[in-house]
N, C-alpha and C. Protein backbone atom coordinates (compact mmCIF):
# COMPACT_ATOMS: atom_id res chain seq x y z
N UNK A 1 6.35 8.71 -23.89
CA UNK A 1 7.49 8.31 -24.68
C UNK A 1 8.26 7.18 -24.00
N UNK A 2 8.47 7.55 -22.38
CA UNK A 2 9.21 6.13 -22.01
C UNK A 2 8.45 4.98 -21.94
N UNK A 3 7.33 5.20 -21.74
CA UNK A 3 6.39 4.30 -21.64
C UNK A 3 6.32 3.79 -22.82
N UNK A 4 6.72 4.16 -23.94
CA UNK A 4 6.51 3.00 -25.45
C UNK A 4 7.85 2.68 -25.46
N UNK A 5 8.93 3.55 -25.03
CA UNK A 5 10.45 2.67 -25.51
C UNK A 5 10.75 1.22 -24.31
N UNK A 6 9.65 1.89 -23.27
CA UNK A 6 9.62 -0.03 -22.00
C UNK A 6 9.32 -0.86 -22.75
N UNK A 7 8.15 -0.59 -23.42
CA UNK A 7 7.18 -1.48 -23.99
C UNK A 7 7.89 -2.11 -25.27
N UNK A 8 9.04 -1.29 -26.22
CA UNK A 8 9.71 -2.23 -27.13
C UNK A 8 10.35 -2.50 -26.97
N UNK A 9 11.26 -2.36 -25.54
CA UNK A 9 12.22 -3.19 -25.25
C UNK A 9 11.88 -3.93 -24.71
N UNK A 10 10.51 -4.44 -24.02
CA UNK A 10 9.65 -5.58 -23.46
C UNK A 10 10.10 -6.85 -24.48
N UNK A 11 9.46 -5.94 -25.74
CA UNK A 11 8.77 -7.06 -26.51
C UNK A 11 10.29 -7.50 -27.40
N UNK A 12 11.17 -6.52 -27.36
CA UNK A 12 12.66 -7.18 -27.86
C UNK A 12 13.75 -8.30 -27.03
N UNK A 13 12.90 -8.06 -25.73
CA UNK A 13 13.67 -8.57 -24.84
C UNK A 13 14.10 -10.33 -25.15
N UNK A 14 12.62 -11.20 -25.82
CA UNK A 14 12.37 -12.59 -25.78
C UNK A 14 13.47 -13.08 -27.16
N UNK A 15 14.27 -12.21 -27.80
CA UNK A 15 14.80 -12.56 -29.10
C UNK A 15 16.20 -12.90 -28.15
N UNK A 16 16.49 -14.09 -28.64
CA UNK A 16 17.62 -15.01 -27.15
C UNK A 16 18.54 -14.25 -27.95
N UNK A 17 19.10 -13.65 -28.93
CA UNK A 17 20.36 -12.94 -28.93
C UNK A 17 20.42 -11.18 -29.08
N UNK A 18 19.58 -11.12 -28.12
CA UNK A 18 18.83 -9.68 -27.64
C UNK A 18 20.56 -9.26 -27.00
N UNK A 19 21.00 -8.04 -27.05
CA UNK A 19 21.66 -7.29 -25.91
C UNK A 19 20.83 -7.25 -24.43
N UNK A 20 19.92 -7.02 -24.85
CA UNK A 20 19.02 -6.71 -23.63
C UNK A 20 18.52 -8.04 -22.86
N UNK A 21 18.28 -9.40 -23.46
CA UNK A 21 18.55 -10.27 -22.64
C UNK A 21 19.74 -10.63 -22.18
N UNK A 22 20.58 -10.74 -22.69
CA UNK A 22 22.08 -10.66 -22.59
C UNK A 22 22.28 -9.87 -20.79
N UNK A 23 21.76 -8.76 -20.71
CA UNK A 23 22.05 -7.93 -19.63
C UNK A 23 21.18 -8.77 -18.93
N UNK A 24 19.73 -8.59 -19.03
CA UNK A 24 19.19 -8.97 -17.89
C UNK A 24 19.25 -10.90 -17.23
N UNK A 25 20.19 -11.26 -18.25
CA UNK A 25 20.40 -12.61 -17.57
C UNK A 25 21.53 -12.65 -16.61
N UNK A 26 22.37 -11.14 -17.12
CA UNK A 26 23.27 -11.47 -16.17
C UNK A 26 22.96 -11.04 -14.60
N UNK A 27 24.40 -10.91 -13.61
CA UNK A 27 23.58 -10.49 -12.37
C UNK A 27 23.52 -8.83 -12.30
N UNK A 28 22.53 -8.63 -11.22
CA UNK A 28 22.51 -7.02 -10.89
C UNK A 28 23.46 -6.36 -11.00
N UNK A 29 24.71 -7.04 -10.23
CA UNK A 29 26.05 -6.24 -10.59
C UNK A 29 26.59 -5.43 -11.44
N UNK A 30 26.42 -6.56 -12.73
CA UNK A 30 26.84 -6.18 -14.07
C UNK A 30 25.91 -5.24 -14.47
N UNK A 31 24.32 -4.84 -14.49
CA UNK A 31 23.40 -3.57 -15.07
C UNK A 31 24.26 -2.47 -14.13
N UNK A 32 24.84 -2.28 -12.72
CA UNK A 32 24.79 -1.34 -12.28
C UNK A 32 26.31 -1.42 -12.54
N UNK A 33 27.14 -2.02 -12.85
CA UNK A 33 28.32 -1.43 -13.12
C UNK A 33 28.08 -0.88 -14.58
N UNK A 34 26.89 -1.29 -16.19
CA UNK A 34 27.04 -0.57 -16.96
C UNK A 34 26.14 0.90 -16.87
N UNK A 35 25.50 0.94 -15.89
CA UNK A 35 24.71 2.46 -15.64
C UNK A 35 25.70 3.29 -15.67
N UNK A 36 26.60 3.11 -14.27
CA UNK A 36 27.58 3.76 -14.12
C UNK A 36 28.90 4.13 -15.41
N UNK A 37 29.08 2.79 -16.11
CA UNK A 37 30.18 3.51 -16.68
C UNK A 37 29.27 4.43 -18.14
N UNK A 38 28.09 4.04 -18.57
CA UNK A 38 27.58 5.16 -18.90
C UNK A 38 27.26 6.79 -18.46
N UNK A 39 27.55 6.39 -17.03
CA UNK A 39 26.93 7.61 -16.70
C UNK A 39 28.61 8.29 -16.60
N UNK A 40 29.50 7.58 -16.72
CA UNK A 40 31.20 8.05 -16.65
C UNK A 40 31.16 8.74 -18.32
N UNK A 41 30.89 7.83 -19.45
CA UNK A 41 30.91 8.19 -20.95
C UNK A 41 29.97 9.74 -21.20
N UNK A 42 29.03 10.36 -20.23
CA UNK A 42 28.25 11.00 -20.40
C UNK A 42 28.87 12.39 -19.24
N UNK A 43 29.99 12.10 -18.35
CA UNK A 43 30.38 13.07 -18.26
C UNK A 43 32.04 13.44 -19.48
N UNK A 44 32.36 12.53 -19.92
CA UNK A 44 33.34 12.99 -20.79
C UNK A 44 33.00 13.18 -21.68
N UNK A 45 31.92 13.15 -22.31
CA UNK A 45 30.69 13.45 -23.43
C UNK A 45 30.45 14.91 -23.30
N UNK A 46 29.92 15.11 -22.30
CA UNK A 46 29.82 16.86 -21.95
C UNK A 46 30.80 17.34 -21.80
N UNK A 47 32.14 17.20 -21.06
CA UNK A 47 33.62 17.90 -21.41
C UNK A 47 34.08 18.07 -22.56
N UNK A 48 33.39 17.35 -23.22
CA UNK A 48 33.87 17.74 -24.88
C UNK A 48 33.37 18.36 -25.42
N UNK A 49 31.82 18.25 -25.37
CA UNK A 49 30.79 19.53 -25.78
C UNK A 49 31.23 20.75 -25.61
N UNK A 50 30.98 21.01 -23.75
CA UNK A 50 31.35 22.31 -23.66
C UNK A 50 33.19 22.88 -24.06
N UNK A 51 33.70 22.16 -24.28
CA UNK A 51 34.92 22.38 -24.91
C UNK A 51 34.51 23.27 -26.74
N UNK A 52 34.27 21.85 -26.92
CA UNK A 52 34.06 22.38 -28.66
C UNK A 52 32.36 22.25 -28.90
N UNK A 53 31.79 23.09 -28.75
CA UNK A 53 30.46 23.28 -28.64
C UNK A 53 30.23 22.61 -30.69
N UNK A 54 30.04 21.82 -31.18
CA UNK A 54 29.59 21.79 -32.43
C UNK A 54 28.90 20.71 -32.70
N UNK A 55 28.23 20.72 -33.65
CA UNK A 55 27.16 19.05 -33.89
C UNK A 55 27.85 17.91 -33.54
N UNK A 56 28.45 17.69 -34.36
CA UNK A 56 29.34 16.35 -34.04
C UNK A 56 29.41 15.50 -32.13
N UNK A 57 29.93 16.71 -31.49
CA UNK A 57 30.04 16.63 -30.05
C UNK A 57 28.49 16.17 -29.23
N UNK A 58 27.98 17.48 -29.45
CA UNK A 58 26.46 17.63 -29.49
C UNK A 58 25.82 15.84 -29.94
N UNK A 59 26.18 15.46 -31.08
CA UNK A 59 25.58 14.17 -31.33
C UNK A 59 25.73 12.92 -30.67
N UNK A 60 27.25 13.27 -29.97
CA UNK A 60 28.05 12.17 -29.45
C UNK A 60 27.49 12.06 -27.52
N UNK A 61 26.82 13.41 -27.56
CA UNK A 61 26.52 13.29 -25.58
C UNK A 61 25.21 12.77 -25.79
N UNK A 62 24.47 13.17 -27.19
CA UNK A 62 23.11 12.32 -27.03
C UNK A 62 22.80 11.01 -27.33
N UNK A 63 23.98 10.67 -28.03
CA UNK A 63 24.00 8.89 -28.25
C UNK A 63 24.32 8.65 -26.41
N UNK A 64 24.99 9.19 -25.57
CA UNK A 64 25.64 8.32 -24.55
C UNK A 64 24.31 8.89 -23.57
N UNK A 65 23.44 9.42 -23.66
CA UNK A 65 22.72 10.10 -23.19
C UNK A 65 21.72 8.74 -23.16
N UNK A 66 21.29 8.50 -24.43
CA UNK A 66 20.36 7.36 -24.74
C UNK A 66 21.02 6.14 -24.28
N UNK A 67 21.95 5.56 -24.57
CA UNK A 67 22.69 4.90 -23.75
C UNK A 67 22.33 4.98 -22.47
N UNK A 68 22.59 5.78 -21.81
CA UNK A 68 22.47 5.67 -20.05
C UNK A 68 20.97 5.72 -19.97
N UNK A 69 20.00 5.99 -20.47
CA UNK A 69 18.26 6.05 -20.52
C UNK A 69 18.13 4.73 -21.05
N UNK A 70 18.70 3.84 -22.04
CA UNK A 70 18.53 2.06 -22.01
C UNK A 70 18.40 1.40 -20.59
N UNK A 71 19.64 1.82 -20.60
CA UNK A 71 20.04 1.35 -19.30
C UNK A 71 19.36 1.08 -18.02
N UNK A 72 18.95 2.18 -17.54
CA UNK A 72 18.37 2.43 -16.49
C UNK A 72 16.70 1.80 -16.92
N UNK A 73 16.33 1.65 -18.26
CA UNK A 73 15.05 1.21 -18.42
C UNK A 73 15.29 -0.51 -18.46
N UNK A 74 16.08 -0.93 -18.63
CA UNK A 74 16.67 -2.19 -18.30
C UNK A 74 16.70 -2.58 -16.92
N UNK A 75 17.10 -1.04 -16.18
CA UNK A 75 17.38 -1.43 -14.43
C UNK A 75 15.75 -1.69 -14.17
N UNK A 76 14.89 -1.00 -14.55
CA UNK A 76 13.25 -0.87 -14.09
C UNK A 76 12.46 -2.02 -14.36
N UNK A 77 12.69 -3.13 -15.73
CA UNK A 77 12.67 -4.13 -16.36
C UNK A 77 12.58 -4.96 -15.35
N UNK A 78 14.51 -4.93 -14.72
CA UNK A 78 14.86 -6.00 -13.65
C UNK A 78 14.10 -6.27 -12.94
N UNK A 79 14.10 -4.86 -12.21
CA UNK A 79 13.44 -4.35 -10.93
C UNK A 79 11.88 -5.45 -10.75
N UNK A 80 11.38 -5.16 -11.63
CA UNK A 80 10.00 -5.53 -12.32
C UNK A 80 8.84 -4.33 -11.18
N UNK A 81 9.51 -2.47 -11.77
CA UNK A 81 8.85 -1.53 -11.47
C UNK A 81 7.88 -1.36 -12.81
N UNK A 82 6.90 -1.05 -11.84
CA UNK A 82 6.03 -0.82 -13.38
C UNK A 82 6.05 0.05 -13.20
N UNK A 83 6.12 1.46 -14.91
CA UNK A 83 5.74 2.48 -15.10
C UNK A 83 4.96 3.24 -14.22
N UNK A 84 3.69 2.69 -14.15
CA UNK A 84 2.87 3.45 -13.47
C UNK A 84 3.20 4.03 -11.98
N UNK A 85 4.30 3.08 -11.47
CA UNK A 85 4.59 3.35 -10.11
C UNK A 85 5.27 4.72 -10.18
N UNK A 86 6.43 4.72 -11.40
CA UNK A 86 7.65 5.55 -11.55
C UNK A 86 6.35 7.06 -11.79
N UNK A 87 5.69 6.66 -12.32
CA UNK A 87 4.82 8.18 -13.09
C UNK A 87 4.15 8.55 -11.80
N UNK A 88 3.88 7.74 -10.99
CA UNK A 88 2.74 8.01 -9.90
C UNK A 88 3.88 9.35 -9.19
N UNK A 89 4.95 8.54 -8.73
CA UNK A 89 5.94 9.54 -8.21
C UNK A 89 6.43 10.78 -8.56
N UNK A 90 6.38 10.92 -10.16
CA UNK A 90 6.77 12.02 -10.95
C UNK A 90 6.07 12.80 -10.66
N UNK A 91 4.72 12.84 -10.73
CA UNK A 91 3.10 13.46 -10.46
C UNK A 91 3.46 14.24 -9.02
N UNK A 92 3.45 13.19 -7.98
CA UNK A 92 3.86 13.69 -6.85
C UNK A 92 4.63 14.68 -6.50
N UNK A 93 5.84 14.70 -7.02
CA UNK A 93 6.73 15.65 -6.81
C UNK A 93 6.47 16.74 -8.04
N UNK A 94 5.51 16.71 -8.34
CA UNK A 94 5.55 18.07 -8.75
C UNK A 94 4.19 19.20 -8.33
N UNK A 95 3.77 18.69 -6.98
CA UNK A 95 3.34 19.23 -6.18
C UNK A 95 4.16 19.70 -4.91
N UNK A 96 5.34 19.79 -5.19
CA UNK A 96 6.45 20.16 -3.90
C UNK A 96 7.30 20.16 -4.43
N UNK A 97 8.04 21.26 -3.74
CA UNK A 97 9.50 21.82 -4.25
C UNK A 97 10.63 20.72 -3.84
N UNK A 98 11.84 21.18 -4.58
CA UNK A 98 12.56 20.18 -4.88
C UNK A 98 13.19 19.81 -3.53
N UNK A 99 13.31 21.60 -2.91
CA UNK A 99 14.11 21.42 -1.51
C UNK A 99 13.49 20.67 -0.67
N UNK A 100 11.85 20.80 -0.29
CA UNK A 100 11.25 20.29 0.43
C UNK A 100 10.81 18.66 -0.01
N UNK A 101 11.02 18.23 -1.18
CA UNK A 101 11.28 17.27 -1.51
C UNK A 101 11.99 16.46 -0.81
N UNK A 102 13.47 16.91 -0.68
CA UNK A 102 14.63 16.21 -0.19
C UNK A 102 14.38 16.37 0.98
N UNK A 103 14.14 16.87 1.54
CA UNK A 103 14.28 17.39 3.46
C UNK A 103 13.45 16.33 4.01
N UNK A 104 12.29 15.95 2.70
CA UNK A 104 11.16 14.96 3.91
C UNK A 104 11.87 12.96 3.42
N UNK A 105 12.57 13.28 2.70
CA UNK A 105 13.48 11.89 2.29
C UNK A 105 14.06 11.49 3.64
């Protein structure tokens, strides 16, 4: 699945009044200051959920949800990580626990 939403935001990227070129022309700064304030919209997103647990709420943490998953596929874009690297790693760690994961970091 992420692997086809890279791939259409690849191919959306070359349309010069793209959002997404827009970001990646600007500097690094600016992608990682909007990760972050997504990832700020996505904890007041869930304070509201678990407040008033109902669709509406529910709809509103998964728009900011997707939001912060653009994002970060924008950061990988930059990066110029290819998928395969990110999956190689996923694979990996799921031959070892999470603790022992971190301990050998």
């Amino acid at each position: 699945m992420i692997k086809k939403i890279i791939k259409i935001i690849k191919e959306k990227i070359f349309e010069s009044k793209s959002y997404s070129i827009f970001v990646l022309k600007k500097n690094f700064d600016f992608l990682i200051k909007k990760i972050f304030e997504e990832l700020n919209e996505i904890i007041i997103s869930l304070q509201k959920y678990k407040i008033y647990k109902n669709c509406y709420n529910r709809y509103l943490l998964i728009k900011e949800i997707c939001d912060l998953l653009y994002h970060i596929i924008l950061f990988i874009i930059y990066n110029k990580f290819s998928f395969f690297e990110i999956e190689k790693e996923f694979f990996r760690r799921t031959k070892i626990s999470g603790k022992k994961e971190k301990k050998n970091r």
